[in-house]
N, C-alpha and C. Protein backbone atom coordinates (compact mmCIF):
# COMPACT_ATOMS: atom_id res chain seq x y z
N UNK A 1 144.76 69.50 -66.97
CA UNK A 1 145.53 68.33 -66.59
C UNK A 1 144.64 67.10 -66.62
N UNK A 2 145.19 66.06 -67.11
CA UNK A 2 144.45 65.02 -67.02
C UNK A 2 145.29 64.18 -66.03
N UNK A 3 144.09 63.29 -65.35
CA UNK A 3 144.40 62.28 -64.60
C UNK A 3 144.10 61.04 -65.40
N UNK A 4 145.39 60.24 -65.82
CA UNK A 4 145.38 58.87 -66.10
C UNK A 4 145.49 57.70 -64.80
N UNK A 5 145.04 56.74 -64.64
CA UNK A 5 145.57 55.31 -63.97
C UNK A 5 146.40 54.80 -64.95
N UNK A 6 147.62 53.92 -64.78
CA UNK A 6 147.97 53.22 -65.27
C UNK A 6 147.87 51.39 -64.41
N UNK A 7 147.27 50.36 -65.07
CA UNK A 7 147.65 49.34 -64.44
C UNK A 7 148.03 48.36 -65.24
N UNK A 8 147.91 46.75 -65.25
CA UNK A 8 148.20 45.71 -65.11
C UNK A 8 148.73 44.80 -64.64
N UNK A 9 148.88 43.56 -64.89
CA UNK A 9 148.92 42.73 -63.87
C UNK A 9 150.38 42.66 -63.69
N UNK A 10 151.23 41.97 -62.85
CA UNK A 10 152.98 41.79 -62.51
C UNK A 10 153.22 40.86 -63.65
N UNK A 11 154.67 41.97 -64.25
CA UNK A 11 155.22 41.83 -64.92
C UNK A 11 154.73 42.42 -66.53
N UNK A 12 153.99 42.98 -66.98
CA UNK A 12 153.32 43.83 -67.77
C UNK A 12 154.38 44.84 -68.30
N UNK A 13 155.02 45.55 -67.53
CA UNK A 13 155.92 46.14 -68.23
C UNK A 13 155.64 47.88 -67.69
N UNK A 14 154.67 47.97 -66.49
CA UNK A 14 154.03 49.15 -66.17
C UNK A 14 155.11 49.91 -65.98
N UNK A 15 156.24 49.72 -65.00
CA UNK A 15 157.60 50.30 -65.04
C UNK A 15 157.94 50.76 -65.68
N UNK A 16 158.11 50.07 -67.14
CA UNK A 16 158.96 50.61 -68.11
C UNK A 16 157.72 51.81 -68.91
N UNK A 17 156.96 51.32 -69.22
CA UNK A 17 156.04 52.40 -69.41
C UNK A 17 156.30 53.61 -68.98
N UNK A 18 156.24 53.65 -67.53
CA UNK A 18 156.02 54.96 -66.64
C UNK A 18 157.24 55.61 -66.88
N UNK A 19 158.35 55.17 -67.19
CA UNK A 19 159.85 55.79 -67.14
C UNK A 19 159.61 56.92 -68.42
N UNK A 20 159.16 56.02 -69.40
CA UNK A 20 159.24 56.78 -71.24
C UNK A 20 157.96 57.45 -70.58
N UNK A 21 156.95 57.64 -70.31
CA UNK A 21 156.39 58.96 -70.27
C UNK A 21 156.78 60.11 -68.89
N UNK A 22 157.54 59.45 -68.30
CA UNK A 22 158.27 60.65 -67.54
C UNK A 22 159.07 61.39 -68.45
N UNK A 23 159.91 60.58 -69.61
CA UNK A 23 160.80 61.13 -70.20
C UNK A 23 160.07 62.44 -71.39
N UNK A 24 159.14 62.07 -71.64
CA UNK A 24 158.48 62.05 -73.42
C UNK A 24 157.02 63.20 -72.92
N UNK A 25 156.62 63.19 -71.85
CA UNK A 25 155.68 64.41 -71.68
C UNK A 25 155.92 65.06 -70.22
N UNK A 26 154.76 66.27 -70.45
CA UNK A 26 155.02 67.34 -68.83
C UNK A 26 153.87 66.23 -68.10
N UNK A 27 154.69 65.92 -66.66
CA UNK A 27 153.78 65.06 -65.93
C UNK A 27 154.33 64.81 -64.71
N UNK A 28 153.59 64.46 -64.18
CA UNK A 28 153.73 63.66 -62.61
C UNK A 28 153.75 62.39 -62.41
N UNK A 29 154.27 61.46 -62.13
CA UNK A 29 153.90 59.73 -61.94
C UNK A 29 154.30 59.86 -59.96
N UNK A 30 152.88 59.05 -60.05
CA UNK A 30 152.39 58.82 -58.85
C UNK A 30 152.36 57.22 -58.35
N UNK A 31 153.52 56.63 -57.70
CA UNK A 31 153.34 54.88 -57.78
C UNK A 31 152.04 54.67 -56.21
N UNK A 32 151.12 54.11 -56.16
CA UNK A 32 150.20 54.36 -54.97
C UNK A 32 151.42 53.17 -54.35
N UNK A 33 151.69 51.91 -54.28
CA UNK A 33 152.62 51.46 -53.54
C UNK A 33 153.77 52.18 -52.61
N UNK A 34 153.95 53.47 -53.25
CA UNK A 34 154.88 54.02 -52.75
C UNK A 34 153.91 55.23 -51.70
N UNK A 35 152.65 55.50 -51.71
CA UNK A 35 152.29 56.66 -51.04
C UNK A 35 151.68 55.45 -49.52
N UNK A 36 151.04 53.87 -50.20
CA UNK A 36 151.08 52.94 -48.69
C UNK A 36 152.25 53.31 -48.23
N UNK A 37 153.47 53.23 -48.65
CA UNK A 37 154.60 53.04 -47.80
C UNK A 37 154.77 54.20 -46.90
N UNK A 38 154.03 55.43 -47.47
CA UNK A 38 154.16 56.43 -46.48
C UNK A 38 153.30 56.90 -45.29
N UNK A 39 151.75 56.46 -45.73
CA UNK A 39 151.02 56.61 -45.03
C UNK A 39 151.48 55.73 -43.45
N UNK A 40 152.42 54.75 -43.56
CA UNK A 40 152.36 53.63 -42.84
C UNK A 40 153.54 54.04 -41.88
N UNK A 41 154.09 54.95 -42.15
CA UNK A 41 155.35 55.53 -41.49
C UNK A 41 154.79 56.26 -40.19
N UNK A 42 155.57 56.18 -39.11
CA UNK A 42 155.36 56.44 -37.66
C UNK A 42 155.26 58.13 -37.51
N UNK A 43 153.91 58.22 -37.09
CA UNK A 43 153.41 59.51 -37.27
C UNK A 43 151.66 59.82 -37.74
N UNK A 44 151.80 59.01 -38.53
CA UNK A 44 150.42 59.35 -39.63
C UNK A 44 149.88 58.63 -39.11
N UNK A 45 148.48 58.29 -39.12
CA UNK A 45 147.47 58.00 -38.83
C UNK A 45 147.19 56.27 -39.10
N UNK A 46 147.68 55.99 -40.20
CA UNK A 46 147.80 54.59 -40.22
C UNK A 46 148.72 53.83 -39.54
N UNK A 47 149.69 54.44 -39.29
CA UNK A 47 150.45 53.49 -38.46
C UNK A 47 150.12 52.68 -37.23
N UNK A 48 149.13 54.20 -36.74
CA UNK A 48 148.59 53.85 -35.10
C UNK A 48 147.69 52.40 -35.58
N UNK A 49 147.22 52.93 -36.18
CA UNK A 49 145.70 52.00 -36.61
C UNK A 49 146.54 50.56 -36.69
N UNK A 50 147.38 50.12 -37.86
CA UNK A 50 148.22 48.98 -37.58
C UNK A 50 149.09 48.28 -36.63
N UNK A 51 149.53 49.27 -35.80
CA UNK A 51 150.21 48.61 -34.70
C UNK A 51 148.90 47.95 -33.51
N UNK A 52 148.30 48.93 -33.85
CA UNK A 52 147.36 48.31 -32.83
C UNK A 52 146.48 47.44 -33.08
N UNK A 53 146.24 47.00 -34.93
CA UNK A 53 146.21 46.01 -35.22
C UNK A 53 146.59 44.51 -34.96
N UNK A 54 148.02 44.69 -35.41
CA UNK A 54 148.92 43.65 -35.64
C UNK A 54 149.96 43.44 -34.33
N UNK A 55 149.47 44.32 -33.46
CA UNK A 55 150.86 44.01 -32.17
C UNK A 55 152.18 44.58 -32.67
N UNK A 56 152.71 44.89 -31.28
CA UNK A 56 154.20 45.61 -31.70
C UNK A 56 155.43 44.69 -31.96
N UNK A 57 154.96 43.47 -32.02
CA UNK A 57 155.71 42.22 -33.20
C UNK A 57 156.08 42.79 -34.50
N UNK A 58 154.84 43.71 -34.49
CA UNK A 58 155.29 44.03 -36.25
C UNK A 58 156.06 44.50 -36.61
N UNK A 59 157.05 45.80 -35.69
CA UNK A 59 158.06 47.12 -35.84
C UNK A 59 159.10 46.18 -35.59
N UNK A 60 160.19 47.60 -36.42
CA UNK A 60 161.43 46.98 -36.69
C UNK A 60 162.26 47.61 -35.13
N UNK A 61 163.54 47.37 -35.62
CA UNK A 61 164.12 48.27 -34.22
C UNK A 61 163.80 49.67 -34.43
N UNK A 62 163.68 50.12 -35.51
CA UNK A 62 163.51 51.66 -35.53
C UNK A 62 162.29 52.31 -35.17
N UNK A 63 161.25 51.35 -34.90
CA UNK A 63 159.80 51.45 -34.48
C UNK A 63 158.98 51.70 -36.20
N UNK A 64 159.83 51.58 -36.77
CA UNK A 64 158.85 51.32 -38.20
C UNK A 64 157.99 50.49 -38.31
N UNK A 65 156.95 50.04 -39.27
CA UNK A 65 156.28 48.69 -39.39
C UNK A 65 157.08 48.30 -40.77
N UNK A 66 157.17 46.94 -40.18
CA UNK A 66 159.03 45.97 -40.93
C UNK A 66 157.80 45.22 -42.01
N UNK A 67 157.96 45.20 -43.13
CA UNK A 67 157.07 44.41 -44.40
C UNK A 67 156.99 43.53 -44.14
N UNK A 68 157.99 42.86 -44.48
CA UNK A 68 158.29 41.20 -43.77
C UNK A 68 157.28 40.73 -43.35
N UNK A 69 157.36 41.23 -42.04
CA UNK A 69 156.61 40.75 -40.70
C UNK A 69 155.05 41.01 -40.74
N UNK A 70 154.80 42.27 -41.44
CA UNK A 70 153.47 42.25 -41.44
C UNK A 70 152.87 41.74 -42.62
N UNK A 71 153.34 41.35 -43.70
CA UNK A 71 153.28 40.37 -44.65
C UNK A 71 152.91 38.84 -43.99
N UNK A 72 154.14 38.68 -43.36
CA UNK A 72 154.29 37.03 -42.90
C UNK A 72 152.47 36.90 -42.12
N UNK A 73 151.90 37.75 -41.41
CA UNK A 73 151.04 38.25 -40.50
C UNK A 73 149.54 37.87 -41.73
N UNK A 74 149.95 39.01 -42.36
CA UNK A 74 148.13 39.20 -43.32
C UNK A 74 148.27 37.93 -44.55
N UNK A 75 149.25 37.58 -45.19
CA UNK A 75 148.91 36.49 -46.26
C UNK A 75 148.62 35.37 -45.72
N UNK A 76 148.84 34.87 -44.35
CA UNK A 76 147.93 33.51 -44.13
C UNK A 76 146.67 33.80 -43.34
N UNK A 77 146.11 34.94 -43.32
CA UNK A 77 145.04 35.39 -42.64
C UNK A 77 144.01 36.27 -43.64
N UNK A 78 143.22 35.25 -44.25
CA UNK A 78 142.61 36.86 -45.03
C UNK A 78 141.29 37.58 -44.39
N UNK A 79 141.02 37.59 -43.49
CA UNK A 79 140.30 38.36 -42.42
C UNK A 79 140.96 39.50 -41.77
N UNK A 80 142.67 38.54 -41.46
CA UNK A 80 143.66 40.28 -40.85
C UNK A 80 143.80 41.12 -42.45
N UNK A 81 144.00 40.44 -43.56
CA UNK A 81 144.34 41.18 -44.53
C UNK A 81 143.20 42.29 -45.01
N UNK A 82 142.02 41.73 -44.98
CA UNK A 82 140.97 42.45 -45.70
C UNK A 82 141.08 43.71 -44.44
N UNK A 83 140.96 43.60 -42.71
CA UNK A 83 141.12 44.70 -41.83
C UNK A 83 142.14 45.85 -42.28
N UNK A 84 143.56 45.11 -42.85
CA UNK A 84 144.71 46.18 -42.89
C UNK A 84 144.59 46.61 -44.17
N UNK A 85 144.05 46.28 -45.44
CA UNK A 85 143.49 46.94 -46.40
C UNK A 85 142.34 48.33 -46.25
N UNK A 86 141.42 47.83 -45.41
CA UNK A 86 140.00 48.72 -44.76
C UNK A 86 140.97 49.89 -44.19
N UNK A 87 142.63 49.72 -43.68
CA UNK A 87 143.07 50.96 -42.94
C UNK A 87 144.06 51.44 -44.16
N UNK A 88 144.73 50.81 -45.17
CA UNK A 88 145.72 51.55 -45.74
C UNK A 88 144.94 52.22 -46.87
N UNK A 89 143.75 51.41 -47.49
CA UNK A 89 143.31 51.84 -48.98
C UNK A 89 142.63 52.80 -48.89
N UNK A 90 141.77 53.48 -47.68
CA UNK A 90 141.03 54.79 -47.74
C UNK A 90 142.61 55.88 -47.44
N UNK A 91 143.49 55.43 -46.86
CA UNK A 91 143.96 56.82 -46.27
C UNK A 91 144.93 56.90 -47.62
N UNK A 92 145.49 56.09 -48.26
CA UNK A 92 146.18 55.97 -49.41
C UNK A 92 145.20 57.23 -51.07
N UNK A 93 143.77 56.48 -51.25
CA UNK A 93 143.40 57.27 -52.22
C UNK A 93 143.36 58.75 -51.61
N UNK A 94 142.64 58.85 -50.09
CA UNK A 94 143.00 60.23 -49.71
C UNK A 94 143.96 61.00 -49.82
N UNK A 95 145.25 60.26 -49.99
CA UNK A 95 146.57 61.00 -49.92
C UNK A 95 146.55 61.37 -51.49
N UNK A 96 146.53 60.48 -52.36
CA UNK A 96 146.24 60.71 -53.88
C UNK A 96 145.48 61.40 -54.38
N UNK A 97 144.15 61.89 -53.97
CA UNK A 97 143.50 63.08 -54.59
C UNK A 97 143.87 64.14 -54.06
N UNK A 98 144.38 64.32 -53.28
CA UNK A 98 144.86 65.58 -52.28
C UNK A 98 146.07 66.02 -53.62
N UNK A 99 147.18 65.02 -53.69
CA UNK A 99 148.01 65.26 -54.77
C UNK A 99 147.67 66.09 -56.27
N UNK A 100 146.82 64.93 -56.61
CA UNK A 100 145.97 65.22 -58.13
C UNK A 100 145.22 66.95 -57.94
N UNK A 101 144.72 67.60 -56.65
CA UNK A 101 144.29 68.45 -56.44
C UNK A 101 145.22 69.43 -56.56
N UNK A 102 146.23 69.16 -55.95
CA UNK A 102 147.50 70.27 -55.74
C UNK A 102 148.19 70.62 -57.06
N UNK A 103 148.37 69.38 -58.03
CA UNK A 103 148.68 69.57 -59.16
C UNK A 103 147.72 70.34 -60.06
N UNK A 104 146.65 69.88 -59.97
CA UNK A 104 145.15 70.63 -61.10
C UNK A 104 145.26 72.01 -60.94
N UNK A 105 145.53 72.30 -59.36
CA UNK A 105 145.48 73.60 -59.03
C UNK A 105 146.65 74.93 -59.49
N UNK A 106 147.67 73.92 -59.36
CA UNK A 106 149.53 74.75 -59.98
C UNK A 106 149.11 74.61 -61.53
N UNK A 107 148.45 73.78 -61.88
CA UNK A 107 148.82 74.30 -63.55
C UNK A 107 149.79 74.25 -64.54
N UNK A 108 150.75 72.95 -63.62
CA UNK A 108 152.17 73.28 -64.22
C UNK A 108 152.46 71.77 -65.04
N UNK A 109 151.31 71.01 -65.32
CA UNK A 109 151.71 70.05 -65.84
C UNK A 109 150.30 69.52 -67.14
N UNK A 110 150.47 68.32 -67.55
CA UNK A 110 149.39 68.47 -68.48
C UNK A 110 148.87 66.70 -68.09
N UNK A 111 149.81 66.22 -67.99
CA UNK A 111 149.24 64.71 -67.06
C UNK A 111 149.38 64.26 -66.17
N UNK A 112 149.15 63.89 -64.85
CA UNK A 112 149.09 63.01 -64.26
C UNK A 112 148.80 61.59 -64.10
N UNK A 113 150.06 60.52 -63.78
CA UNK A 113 150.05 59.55 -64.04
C UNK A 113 149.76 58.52 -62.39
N UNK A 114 148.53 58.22 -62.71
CA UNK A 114 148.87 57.32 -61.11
C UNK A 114 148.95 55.53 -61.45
N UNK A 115 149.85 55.01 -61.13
CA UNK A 115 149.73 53.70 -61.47
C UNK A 115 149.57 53.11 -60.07
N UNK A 116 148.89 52.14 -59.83
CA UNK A 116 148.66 51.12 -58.88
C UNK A 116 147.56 49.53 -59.13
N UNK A 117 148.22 49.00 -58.25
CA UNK A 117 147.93 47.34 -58.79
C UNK A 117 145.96 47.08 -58.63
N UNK A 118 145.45 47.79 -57.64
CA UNK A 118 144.29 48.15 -57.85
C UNK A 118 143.10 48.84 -58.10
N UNK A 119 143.90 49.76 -58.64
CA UNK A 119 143.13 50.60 -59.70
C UNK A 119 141.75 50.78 -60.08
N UNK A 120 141.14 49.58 -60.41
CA UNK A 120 140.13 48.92 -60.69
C UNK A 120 139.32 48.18 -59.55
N UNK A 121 139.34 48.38 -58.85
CA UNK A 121 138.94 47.51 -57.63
C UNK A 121 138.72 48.81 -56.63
N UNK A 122 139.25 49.64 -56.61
CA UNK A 122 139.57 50.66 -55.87
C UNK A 122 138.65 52.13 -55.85
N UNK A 123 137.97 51.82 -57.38
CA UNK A 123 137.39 53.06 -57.93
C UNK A 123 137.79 53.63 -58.46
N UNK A 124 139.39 53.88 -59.01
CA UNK A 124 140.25 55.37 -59.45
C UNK A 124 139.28 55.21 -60.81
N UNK A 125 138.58 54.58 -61.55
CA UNK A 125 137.61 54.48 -62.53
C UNK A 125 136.89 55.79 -62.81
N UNK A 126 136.40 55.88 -61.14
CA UNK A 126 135.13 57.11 -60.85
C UNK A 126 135.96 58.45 -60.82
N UNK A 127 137.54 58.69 -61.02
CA UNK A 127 137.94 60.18 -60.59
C UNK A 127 138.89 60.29 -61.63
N UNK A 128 139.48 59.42 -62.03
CA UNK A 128 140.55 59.71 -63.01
C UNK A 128 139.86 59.57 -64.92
N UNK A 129 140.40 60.58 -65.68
CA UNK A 129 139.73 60.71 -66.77
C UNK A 129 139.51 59.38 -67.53
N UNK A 130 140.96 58.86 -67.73
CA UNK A 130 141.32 57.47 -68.33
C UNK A 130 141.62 56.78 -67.39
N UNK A 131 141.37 55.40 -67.62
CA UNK A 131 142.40 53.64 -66.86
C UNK A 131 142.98 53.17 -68.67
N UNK A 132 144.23 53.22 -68.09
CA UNK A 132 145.52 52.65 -69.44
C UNK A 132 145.63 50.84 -68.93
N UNK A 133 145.48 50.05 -70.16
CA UNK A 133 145.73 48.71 -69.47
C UNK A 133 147.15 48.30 -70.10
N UNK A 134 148.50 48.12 -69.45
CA UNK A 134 149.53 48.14 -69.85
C UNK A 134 149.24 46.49 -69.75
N UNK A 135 149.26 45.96 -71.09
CA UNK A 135 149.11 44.55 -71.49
C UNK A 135 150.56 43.68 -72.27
N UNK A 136 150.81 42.62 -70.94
CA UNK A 136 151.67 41.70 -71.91
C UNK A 136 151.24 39.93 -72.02
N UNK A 137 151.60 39.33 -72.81
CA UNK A 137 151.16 37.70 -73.11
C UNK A 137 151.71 37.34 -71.72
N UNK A 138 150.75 36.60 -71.04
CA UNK A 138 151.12 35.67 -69.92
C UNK A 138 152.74 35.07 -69.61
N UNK A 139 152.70 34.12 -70.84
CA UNK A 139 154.69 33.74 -70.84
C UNK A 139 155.18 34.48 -71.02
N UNK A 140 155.04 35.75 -71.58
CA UNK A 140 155.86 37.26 -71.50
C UNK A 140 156.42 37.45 -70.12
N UNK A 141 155.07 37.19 -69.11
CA UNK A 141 155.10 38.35 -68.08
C UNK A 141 155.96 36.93 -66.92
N UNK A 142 155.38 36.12 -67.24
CA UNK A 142 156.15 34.68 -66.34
C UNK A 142 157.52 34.77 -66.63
N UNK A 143 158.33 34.96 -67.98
CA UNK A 143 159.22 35.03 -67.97
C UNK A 143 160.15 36.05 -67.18
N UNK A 144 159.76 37.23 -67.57
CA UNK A 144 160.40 38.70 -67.15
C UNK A 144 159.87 38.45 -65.51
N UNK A 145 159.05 37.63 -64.93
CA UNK A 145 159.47 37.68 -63.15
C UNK A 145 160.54 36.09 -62.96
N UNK A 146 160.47 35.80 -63.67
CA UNK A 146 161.36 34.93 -63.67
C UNK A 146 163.30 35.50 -63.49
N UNK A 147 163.42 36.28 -64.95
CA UNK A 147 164.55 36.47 -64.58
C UNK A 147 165.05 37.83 -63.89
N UNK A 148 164.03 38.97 -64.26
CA UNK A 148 164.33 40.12 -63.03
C UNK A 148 164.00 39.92 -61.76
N UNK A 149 163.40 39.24 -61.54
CA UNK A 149 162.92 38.93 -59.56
C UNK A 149 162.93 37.86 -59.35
N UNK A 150 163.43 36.70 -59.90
CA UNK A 150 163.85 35.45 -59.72
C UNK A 150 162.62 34.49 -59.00
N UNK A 151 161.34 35.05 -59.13
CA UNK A 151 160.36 34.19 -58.99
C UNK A 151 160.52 32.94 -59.12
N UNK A 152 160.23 32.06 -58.48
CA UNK A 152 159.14 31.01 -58.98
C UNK A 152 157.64 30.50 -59.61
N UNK A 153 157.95 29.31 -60.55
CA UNK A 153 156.33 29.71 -60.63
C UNK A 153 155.48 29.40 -59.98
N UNK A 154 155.67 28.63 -58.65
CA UNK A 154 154.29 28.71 -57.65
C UNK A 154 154.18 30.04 -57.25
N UNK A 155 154.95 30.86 -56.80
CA UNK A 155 155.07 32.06 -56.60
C UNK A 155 154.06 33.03 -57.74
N UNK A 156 154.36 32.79 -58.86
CA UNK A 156 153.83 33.72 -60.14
C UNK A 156 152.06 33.17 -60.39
N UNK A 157 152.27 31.87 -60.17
CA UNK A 157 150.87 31.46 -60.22
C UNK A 157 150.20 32.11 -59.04
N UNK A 158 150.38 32.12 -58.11
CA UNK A 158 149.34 33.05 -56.87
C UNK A 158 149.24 33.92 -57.46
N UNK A 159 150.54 34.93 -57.58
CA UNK A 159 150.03 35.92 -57.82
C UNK A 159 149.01 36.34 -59.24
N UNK A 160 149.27 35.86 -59.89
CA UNK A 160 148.27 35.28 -61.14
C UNK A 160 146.90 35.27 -60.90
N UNK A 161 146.63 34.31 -59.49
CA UNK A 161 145.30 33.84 -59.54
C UNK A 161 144.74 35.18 -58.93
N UNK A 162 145.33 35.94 -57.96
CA UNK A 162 145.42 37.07 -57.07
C UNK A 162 144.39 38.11 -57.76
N UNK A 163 145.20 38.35 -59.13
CA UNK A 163 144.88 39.42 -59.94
C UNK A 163 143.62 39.36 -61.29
N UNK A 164 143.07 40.91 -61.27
CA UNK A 164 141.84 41.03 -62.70
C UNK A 164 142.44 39.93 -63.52
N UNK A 165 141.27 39.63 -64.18
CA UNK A 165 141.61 38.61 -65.56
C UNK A 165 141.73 39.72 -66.82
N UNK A 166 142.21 39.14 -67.29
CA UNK A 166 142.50 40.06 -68.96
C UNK A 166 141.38 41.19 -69.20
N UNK A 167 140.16 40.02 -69.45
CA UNK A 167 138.93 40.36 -69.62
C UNK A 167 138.07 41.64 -68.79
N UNK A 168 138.40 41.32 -67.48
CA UNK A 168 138.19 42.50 -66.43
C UNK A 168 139.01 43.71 -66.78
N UNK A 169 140.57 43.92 -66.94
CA UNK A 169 141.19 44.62 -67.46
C UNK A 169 141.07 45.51 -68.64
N UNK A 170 140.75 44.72 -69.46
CA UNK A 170 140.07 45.23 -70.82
C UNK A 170 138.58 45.90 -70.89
N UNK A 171 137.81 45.58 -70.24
CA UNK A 171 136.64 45.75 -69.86
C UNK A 171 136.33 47.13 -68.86
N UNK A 172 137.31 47.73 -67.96
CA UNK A 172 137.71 48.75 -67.22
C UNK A 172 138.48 49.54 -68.04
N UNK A 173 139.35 49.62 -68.87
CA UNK A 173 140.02 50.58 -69.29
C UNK A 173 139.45 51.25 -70.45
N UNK A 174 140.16 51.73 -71.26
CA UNK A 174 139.69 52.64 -72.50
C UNK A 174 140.89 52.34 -73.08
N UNK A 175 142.12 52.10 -72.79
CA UNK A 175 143.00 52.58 -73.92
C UNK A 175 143.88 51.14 -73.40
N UNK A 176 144.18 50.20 -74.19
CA UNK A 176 145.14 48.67 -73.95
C UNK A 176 146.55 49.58 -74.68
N UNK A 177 147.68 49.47 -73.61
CA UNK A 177 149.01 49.69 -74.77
C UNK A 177 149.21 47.92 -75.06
N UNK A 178 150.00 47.76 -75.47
CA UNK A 178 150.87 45.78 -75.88
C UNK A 178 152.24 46.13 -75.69
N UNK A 179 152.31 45.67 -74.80
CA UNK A 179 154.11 45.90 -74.12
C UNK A 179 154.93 44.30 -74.42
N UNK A 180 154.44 43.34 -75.33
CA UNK A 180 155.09 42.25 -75.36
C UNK A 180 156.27 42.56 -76.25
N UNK A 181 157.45 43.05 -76.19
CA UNK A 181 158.95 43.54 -76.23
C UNK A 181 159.55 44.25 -76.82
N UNK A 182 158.45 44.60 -78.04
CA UNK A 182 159.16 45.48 -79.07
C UNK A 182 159.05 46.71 -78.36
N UNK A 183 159.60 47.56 -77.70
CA UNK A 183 159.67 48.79 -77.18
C UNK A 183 159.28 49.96 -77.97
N UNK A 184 159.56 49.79 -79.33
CA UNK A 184 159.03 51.45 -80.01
C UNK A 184 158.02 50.87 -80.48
N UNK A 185 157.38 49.59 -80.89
CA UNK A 185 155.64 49.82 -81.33
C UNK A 185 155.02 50.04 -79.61
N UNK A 186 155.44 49.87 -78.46
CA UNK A 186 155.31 49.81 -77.41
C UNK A 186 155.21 51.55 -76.95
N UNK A 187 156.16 52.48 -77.63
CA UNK A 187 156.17 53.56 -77.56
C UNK A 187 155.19 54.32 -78.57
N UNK A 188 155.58 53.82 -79.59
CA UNK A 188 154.53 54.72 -80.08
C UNK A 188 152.97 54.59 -80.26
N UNK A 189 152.34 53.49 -79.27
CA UNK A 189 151.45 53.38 -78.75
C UNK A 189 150.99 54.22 -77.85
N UNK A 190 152.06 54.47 -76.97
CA UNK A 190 152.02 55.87 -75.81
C UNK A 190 151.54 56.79 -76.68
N UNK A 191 152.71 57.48 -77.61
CA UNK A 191 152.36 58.65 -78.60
C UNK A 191 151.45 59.02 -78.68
N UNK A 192 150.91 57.52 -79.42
CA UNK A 192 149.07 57.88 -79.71
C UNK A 192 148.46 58.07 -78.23
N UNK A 193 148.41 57.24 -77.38
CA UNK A 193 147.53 57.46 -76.44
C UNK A 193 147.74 59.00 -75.99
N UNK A 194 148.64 59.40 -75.94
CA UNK A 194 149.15 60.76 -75.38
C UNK A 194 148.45 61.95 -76.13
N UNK A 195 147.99 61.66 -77.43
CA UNK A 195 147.26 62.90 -78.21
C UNK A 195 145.75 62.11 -78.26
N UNK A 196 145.27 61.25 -77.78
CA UNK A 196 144.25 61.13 -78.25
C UNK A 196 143.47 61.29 -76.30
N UNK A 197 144.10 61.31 -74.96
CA UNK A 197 143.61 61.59 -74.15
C UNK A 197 143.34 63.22 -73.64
């Protein structure tokens, strides 16, 4: 089994990517956004750590921790942010190699796909075989948050400034797909990547 990363920056097209190789090989896709969301759930170990962070301002009525709120909290603070990173990003890759382990071990697949926005920043460099850089042209990617998530562009520009530069991107990975719209040179870019990892 191989372990791939998939990243790039918002609006890239990583989504659509991940769908056609769910469809097109034996695999697992792993979104790390989605394993924060679990670690953070009332019970596990991060939660404690954040509430007692951020105050019980942060929970919803259900005693969850509400995004929103702990958003509204860490983006004008980047001292609280870098703390609640220090608690979600170790217990998050922990939860992810534990996965990648369980899979290596069953035997029942031939890739594993983990995509997440820091990838590269994070280390998955040092454990996963490949980093895939799912690459689209800037006004590509401004556009498509434009009309699927109705961004703005002060909005798109943060997040812009937020994120690796091209160069960093390119420079970390091994394998660039070009997701700027044509979908089957877009696919059969996968193809290749898919026999040549």
């Amino acid at each position: 089994m191989k372990l791939i990363g998939i990243t790039g920056g918002v609006g890239a097209g990583k989504t659509q990517v991940l769908s056609y190789l769910a469809s097109h090989c034996s695999c697992r896709i792993l979104l790390a956004d989605d394993v924060a969301n679990e670690v953070k759930l009332p019970g596990q170990e991060c939660y404690g750590q954040l509430v007692e962070l951020l105050g019980e301002g942060v929970l919803d009525a259900e005693g969850r921790i509400d995004k929103g709120k702990m958003a509204a909290l860490i983006f004008v603070d980047r001292e609280l942010l870098a703390k609640v990173n220090a608690i979600i990003h170790p217990a998050v890759k922990v939860y992810i190699l534990q996965e990648v382990d369980k899979e290596r071990k069953a035997g029942r697949i031939a890739f594993f796909f983990l995509e997440a926005a820091l990838l590269i920043e994070e280390g998955y460099g040092k454990v996963a075989d490949e980093l895939w850089y799912i690459h689209a042209d800037v006004d590509i990617r401004r556009r498509r948050l434009k009309e699927s998530r109705n961004y703005t562009d002060e909005k798109i520009d943060r997040i812009f400034a937020s994120q690796l530069s091209e160069e960093e991107f390119r420079r970390n990975c091994v394998r660039v797909i070009e997701n700027n719209g044509d979908l089957q040179e877009t696919y059969a870019q996968l193809e290749n990547a898919l026999k040549k990892a």
